[in-house]
C-alpha atoms as a PDB file:
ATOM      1  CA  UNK A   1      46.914  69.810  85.892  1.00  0.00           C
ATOM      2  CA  UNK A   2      45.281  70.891  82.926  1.00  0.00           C
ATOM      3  CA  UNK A   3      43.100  69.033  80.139  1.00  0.00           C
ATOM      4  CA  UNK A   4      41.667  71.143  76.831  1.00  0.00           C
ATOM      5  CA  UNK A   5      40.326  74.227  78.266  1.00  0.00           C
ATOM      6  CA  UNK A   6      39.693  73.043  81.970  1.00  0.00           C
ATOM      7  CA  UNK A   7      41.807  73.161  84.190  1.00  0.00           C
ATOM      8  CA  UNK A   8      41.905  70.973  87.588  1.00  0.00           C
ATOM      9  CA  UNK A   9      43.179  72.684  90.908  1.00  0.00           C
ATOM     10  CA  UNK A  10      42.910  71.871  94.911  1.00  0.00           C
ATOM     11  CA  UNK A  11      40.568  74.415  96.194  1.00  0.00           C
ATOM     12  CA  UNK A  12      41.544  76.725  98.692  1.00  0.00           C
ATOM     13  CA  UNK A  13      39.718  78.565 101.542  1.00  0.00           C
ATOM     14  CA  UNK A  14      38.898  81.679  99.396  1.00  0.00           C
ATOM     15  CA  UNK A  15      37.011  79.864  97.198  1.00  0.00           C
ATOM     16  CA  UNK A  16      34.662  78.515 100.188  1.00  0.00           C
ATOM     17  CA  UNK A  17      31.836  81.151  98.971  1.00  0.00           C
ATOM     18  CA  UNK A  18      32.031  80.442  95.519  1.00  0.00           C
ATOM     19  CA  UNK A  19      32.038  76.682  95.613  1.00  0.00           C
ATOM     20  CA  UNK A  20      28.844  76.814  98.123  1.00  0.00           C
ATOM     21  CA  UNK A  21      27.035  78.498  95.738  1.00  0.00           C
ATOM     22  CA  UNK A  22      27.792  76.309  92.753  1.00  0.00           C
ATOM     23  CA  UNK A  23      27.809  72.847  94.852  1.00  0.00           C
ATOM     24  CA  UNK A  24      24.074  73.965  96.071  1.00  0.00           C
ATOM     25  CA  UNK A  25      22.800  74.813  92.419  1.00  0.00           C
ATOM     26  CA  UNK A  26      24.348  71.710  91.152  1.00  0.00           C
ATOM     27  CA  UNK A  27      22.650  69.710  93.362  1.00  0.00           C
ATOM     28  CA  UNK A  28      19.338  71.136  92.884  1.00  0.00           C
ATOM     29  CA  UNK A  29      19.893  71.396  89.186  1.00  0.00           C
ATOM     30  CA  UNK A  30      20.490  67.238  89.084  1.00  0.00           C
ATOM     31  CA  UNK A  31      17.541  66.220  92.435  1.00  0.00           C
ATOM     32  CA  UNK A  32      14.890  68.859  92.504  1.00  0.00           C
ATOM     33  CA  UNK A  33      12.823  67.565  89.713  1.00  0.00           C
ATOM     34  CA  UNK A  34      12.591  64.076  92.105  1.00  0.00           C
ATOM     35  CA  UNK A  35      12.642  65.535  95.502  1.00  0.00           C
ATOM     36  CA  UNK A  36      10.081  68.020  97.567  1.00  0.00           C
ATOM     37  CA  UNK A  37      11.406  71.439  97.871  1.00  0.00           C
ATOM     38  CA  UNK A  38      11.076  71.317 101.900  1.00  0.00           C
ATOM     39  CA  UNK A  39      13.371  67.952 101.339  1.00  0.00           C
ATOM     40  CA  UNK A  40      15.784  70.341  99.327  1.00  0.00           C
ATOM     41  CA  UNK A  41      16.042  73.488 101.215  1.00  0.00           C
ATOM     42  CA  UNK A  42      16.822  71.368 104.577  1.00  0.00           C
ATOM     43  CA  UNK A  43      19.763  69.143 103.095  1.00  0.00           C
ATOM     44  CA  UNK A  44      21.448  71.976 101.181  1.00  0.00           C
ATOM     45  CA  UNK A  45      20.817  74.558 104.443  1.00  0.00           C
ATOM     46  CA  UNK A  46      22.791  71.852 106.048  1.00  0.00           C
ATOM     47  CA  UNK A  47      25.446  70.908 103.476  1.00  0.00           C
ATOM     48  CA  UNK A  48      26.272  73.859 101.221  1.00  0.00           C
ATOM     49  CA  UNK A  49      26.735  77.295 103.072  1.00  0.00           C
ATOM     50  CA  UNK A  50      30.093  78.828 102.893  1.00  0.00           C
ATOM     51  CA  UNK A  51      31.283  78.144 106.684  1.00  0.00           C
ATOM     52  CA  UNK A  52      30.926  74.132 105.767  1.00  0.00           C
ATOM     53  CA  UNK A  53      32.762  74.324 102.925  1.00  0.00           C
ATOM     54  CA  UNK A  54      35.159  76.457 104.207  1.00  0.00           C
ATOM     55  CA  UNK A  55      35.552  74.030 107.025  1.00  0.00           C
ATOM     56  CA  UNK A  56      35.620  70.967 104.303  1.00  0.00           C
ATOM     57  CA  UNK A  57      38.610  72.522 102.397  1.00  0.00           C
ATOM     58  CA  UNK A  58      40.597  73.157 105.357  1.00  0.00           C
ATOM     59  CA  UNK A  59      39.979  69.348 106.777  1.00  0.00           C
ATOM     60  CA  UNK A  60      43.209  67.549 106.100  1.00  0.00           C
ATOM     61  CA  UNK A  61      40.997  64.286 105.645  1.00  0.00           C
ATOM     62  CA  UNK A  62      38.979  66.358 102.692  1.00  0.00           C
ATOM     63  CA  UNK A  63      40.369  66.741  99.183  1.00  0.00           C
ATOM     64  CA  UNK A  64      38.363  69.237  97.073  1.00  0.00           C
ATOM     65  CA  UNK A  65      39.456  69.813  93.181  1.00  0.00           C
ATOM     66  CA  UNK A  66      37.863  72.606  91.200  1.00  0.00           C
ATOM     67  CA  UNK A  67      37.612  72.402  87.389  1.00  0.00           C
ATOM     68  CA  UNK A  68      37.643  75.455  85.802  1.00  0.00           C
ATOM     69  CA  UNK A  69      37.305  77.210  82.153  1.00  0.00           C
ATOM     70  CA  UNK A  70      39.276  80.064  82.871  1.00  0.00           C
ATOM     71  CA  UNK A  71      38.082  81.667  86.082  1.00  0.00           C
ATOM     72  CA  UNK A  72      34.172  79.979  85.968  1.00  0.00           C
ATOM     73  CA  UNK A  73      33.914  77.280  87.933  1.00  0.00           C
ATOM     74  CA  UNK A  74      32.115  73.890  85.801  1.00  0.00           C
ATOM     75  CA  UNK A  75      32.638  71.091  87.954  1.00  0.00           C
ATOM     76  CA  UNK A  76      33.989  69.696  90.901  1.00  0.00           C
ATOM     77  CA  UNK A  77      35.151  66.705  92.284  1.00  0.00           C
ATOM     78  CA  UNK A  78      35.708  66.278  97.091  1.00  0.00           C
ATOM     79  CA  UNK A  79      37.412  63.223  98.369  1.00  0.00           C
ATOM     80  CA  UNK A  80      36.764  61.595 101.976  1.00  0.00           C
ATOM     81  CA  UNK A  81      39.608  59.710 103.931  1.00  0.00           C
ATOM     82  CA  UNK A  82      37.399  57.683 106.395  1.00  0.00           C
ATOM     83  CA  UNK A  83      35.819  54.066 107.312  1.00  0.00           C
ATOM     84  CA  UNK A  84      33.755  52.781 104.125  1.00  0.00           C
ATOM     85  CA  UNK A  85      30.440  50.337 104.304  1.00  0.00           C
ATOM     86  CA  UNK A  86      30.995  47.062 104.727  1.00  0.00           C
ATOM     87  CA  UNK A  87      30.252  46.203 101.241  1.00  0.00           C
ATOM     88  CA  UNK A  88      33.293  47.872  99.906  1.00  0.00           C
ATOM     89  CA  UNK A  89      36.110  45.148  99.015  1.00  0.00           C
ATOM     90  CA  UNK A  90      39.319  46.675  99.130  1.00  0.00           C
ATOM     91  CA  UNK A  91      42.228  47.886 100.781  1.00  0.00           C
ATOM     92  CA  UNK A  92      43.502  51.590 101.643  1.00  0.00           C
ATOM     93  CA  UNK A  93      39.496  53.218 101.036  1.00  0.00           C
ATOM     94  CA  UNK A  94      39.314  56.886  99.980  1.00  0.00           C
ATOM     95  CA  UNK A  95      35.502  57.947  98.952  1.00  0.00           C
ATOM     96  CA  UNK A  96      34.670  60.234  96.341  1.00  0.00           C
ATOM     97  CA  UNK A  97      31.634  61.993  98.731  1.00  0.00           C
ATOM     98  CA  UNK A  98      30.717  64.531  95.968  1.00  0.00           C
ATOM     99  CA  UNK A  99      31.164  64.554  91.957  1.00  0.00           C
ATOM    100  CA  UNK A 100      29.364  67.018  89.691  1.00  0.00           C
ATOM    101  CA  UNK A 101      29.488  69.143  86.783  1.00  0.00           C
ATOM    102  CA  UNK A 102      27.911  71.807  85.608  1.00  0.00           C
ATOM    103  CA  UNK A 103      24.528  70.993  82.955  1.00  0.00           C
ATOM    104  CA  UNK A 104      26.405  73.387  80.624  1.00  0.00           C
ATOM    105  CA  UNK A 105      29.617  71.572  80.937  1.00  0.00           C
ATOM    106  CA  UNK A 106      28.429  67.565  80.447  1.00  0.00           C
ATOM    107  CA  UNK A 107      29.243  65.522  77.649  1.00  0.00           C
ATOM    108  CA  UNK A 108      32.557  67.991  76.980  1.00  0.00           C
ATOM    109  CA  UNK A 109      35.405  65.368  78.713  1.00  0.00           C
ATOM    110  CA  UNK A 110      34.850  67.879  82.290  1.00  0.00           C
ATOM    111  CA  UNK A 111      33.795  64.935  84.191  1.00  0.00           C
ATOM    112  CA  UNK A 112      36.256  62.514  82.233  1.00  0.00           C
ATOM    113  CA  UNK A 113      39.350  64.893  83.377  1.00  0.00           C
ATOM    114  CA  UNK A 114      37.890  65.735  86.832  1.00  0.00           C
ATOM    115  CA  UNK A 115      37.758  61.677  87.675  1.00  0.00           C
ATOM    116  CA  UNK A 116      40.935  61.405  86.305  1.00  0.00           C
ATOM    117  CA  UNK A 117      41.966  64.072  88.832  1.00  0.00           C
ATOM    118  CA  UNK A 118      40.384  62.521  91.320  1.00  0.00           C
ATOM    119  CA  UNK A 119      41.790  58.968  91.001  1.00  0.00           C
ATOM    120  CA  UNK A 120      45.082  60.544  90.781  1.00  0.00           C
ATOM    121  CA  UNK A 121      44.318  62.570  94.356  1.00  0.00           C
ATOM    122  CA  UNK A 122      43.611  59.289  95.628  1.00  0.00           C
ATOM    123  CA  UNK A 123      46.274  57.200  94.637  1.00  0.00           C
ATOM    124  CA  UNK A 124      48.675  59.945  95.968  1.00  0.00           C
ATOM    125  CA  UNK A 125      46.901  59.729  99.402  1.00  0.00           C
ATOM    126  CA  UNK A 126      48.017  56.358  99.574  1.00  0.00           C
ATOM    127  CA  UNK A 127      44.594  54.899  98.845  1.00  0.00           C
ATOM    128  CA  UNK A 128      44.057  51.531  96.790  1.00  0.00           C
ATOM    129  CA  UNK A 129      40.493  51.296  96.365  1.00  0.00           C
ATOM    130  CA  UNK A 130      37.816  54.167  95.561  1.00  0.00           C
ATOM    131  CA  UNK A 131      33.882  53.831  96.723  1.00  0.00           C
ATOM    132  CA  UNK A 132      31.225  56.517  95.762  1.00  0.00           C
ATOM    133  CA  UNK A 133      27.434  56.521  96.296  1.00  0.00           C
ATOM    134  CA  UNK A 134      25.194  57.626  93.550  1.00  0.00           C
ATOM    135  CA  UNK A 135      21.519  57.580  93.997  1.00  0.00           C
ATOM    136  CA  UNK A 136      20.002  54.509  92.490  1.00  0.00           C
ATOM    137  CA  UNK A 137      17.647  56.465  90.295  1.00  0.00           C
ATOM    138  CA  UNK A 138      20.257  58.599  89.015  1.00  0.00           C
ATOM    139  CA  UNK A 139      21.450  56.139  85.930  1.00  0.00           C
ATOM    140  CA  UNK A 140      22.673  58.380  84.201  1.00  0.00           C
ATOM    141  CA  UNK A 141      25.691  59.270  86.784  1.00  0.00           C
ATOM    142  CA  UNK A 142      25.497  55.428  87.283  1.00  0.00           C
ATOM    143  CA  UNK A 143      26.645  54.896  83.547  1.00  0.00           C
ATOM    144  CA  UNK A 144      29.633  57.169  83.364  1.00  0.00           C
ATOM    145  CA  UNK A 145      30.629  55.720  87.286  1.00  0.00           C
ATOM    146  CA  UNK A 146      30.901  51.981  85.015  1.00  0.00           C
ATOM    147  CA  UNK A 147      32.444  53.462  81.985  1.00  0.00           C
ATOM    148  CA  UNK A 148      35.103  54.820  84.782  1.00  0.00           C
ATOM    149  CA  UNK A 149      35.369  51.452  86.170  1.00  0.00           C
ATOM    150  CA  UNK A 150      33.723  50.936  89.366  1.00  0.00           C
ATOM    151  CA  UNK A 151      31.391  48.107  89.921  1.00  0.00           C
ATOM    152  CA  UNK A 152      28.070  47.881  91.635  1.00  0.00           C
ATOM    153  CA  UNK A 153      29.239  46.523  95.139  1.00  0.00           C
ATOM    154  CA  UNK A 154      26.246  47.480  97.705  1.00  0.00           C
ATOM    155  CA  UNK A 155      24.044  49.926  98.645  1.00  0.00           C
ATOM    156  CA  UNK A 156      23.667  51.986 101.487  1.00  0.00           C
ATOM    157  CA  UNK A 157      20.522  54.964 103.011  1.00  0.00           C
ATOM    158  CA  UNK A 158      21.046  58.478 101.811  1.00  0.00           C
ATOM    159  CA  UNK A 159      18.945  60.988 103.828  1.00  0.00           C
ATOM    160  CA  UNK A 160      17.864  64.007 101.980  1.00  0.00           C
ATOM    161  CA  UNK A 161      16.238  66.419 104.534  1.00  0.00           C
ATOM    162  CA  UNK A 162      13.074  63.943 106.222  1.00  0.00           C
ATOM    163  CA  UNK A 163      13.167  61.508 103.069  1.00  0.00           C
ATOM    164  CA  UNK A 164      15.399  58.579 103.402  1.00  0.00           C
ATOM    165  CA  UNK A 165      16.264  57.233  99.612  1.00  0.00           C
ATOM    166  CA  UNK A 166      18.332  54.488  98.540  1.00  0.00           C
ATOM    167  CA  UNK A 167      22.004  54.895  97.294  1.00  0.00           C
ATOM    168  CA  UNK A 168      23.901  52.166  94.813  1.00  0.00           C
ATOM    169  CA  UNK A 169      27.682  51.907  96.789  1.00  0.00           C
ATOM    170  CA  UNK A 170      30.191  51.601  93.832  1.00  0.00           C
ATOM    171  CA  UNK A 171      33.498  50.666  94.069  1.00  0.00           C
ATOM    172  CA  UNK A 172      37.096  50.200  91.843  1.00  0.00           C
ATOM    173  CA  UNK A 173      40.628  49.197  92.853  1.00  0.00           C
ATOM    174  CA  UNK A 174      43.603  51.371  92.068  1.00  0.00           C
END
């Protein structure tokens, strides 16, 4: 699927590398100004290296989608088939479990056509409803996650290394 000059595309295992390195500097890019950098370096030892997302691509209950300009990776979008909180009204659950685009890329319709994408993955997983956690201080993801439709419904505890942090559960039918 392509939209403008991005295109959208299911990742596959050789781009495990690539993907841990711009997953990690996304993250820090959007958190490290908020967290401690011993907070940091534990959660994305534990989440970003190239055998876990390796392993995450290859997990048949794990969609990841890549948006690219070209061949540089700006943004991308993973999908979780599992059990969602309690909070979460709905039928059919998929999660969107990570969402980001590059600083350079914001405000250019990359997240627009990447949750597009995504909603899209979903509904041809079978899914009916679509939860995501966003940190609560993070408003500005919070924004775009309303202007895409999904509603406030909970909240749940994010741990990010030793710090345990609040995240807002948001949710929108298909």
């Amino acid at each position: 699927m392509t939209q403008g000059v991005t295109s959208i595309r299911r990742a596959q295992a050789a781009d495990a590398a690539a993907l841990a390195a711009f997953a990690a500097r996304t993250f820090r890019e959007t958190f490290e100004a908020d967290n401690s950098a011993e907070d940091m370096a534990l959660y994305l030892a534990a989440n970003y290296g190239p055998d876990r997302q390796g392993a995450e691509i290859r997990d048949a209950g794990v969609v990841t989608l890549l948006a690219e300009d070209g061949r540089r990776l700006v943004g991308y979008a993973q999908l979780l088939e599992g059990p969602a909180p309690d909070c979460v009204p709905g039928t059919a659950p998929i999660e969107i479990r990570r969402f980001y685009v590059d600083r350079a890329w914001q405000g250019r319709g990359v997240a627009q056509s990447l949750m597009v994408a995504s909603l899209e993955s979903a509904m041809e997983r079978g899914a009916r409803t679509v939860w995501l956690a966003v940190w609560e201080r993070n408003l500005r993801a919070q924004a775009f996650y309303r202007k895409c439709g999904f509603e406030d419904c909970g909240a749940q505890e994010f741990v990010l290394g030793r710090d345990r942090q609040t995240d807002r559960v948001m949710v929108r039918a298909l």
